[in-house]
C-alpha atoms as a PDB file:
ATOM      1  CA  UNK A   1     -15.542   9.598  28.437  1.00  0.00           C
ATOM      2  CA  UNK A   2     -13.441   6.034  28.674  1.00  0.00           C
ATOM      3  CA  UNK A   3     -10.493   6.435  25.840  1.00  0.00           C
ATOM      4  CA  UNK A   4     -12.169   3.159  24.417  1.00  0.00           C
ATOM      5  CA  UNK A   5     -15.495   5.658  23.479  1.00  0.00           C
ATOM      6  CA  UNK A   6     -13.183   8.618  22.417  1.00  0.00           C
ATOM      7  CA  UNK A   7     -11.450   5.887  19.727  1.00  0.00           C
ATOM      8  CA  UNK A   8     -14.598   4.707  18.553  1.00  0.00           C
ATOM      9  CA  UNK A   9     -16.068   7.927  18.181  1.00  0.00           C
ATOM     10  CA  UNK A  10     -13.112   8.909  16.185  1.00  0.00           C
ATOM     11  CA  UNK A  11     -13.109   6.249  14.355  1.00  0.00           C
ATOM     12  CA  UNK A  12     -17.408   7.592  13.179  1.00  0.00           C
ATOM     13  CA  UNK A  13     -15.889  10.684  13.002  1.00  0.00           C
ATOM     14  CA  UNK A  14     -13.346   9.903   9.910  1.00  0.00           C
ATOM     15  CA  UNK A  15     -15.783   7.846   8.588  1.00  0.00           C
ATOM     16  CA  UNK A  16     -18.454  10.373   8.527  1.00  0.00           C
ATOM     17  CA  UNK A  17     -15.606  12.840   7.453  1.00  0.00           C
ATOM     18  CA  UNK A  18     -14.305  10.623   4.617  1.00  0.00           C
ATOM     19  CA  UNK A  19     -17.748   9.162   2.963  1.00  0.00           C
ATOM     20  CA  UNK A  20     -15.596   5.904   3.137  1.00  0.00           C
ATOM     21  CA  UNK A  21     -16.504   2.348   4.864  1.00  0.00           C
ATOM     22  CA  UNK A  22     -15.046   1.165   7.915  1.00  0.00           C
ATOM     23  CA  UNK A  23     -13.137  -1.519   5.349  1.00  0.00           C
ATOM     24  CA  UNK A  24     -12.113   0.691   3.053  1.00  0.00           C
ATOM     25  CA  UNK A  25     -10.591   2.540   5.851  1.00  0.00           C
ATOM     26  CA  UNK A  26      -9.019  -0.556   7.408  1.00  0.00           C
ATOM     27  CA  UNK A  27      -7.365  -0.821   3.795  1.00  0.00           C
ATOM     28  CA  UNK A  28      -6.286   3.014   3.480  1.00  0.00           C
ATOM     29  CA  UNK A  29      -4.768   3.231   7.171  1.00  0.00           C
ATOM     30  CA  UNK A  30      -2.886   0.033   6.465  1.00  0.00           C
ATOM     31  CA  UNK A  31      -0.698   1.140   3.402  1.00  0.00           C
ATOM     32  CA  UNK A  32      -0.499   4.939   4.870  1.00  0.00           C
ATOM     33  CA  UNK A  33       0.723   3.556   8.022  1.00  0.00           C
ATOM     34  CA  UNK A  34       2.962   0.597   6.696  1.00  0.00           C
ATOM     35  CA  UNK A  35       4.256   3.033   4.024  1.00  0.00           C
ATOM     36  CA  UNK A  36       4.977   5.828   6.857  1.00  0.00           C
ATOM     37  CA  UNK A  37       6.904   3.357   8.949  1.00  0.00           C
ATOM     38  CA  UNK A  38       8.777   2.280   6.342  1.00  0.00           C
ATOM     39  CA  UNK A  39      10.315   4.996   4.897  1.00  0.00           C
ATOM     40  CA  UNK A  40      10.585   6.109   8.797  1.00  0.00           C
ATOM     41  CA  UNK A  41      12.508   3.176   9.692  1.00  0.00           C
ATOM     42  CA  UNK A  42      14.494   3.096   6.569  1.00  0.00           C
ATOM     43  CA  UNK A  43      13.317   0.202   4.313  1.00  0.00           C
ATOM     44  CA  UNK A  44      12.424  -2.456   6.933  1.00  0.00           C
ATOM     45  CA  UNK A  45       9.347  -3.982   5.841  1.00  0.00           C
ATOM     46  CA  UNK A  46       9.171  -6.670   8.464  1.00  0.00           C
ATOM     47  CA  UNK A  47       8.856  -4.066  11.412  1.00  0.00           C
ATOM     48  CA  UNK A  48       6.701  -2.149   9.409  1.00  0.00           C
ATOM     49  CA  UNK A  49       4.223  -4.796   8.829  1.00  0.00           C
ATOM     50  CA  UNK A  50       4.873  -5.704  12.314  1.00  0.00           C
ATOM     51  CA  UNK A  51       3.642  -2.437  13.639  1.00  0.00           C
ATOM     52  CA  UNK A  52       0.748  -2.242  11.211  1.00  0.00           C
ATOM     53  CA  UNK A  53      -0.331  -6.074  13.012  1.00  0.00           C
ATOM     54  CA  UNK A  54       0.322  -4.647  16.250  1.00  0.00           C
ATOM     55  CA  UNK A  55      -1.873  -1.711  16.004  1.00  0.00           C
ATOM     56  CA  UNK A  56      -4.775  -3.278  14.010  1.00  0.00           C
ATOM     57  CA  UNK A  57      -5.062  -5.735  16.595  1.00  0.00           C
ATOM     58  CA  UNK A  58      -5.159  -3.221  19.286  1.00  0.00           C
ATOM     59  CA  UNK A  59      -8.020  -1.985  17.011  1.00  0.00           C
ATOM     60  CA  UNK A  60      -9.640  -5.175  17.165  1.00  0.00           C
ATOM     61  CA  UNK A  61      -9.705  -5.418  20.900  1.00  0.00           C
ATOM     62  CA  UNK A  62     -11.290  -2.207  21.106  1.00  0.00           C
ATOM     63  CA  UNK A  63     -13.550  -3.104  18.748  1.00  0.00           C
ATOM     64  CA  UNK A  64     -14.089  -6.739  20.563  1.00  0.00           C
ATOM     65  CA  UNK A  65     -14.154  -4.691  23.993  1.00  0.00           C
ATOM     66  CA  UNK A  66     -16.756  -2.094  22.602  1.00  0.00           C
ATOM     67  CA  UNK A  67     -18.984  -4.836  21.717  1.00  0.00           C
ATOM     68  CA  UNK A  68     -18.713  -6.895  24.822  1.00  0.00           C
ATOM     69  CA  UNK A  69     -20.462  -3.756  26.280  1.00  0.00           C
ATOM     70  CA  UNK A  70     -22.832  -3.340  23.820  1.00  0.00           C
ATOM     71  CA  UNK A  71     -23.630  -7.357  24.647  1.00  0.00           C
ATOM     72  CA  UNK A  72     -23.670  -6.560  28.455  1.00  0.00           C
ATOM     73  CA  UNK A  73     -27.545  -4.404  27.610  1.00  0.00           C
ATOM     74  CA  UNK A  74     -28.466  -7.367  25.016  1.00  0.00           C
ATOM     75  CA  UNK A  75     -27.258 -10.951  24.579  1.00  0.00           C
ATOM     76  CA  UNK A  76     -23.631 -10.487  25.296  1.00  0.00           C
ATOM     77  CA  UNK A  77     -22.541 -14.136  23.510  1.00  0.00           C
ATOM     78  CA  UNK A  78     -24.193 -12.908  20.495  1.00  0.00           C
ATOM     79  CA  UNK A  79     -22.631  -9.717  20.375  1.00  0.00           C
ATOM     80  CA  UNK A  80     -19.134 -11.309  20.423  1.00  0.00           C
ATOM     81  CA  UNK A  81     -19.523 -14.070  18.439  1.00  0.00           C
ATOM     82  CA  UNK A  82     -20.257 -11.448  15.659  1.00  0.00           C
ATOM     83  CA  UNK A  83     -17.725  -9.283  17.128  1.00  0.00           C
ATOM     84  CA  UNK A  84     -14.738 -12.136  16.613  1.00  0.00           C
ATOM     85  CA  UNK A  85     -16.408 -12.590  13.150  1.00  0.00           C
ATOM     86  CA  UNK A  86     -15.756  -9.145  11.964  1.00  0.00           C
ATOM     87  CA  UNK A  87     -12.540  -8.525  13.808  1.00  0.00           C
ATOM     88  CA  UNK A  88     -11.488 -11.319  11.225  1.00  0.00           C
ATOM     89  CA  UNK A  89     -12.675  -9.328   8.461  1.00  0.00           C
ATOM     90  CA  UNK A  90     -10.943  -6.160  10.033  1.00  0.00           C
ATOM     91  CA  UNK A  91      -7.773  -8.255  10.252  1.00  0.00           C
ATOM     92  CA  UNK A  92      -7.906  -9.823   6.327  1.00  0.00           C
ATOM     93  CA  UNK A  93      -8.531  -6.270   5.186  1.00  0.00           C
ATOM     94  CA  UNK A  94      -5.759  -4.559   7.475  1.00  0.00           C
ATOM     95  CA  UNK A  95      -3.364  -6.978   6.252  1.00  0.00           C
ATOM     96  CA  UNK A  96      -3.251  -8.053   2.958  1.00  0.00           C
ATOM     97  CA  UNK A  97      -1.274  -5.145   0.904  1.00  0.00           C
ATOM     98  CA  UNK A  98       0.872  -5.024   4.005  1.00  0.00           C
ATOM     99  CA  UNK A  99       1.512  -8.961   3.441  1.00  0.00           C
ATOM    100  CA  UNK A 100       2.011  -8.771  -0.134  1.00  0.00           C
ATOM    101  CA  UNK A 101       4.683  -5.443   0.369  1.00  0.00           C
ATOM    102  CA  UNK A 102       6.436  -7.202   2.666  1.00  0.00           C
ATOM    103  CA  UNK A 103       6.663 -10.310  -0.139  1.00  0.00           C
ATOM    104  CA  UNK A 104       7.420  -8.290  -2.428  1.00  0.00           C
ATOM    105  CA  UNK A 105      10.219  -6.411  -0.605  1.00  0.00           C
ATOM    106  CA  UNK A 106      11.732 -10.318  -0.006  1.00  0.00           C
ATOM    107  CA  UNK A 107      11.668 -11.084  -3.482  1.00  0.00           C
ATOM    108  CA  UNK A 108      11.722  -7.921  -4.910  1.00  0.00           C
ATOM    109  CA  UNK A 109      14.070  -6.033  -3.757  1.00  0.00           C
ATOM    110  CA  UNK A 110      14.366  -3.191  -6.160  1.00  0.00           C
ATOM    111  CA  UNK A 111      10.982  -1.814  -5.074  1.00  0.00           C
ATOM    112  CA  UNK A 112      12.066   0.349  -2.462  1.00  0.00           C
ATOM    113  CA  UNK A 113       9.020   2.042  -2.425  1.00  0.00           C
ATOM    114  CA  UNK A 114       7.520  -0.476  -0.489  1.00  0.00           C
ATOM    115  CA  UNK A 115       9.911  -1.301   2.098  1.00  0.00           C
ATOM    116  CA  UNK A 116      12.894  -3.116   0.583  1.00  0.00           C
ATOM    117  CA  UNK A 117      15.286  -4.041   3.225  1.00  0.00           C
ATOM    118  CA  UNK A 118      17.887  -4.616   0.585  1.00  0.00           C
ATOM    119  CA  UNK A 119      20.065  -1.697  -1.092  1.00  0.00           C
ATOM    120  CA  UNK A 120      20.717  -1.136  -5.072  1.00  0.00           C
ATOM    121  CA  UNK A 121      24.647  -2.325  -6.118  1.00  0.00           C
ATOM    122  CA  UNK A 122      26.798   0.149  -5.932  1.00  0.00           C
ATOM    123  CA  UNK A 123      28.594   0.864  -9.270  1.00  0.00           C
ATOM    124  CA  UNK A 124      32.189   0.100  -9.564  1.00  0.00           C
END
């Protein structure tokens, strides 16, 4: 078994496991794992929504590689023309809380919660 097939198995697995869609996943991994790193890292929302990018793209490219093979038995141009369609999706719905905490922890930088690189005044 290729680690490419164990990951997408997996990937079944959880959403068998969870009764949840493979977007609403995409959504709930995002803010576990951009909250996770943050509070890891201390408050730096940029690298935290930098590692949540770099491992939903390494998604993707499984995803993209996974259905390149699946294209090889049918019509492979087909396969990844739908493929690049839905790794878009994937990528919109990975994303966008991610985005908006690390906007909000710009501009916002009493919500520490969500990765505010900045630190509350301290009192005199």
């Amino acid at each position: 078994m290729t680690a490419s097939s164990w990951y997408s198995e997996a990937k079944t697995g959880i959403e068998a496991w969870t009764g949840l869609d493979k977007d609403a996943l995409h959504i709930h991994a995002a803010i576990l794992l951009y909250l996770l790193i943050a509070v890891v890292l201390r408050r730096r929302a940029l690298w935290a929504w930098l590692a949540v990018l770099l491992v939903e793209l390494a998604n993707e490219a499984l995803d993209l590689r996974e259905q390149y093979q699946a294209g090889i038995q049918l019509d492979w141009s087909e396969a990844l023309r739908l493929g690049w369609r839905e790794a878009a999706k994937d990528v919109w719905n990975t994303m966008l809380w991610p985005s908006l905490f690390l906007v909000a922890a710009r501009y916002l930088p009493q919500a520490a919660i969500i990765g505010a690189g900045a630190r509350a005044p301290r009192s005199p």
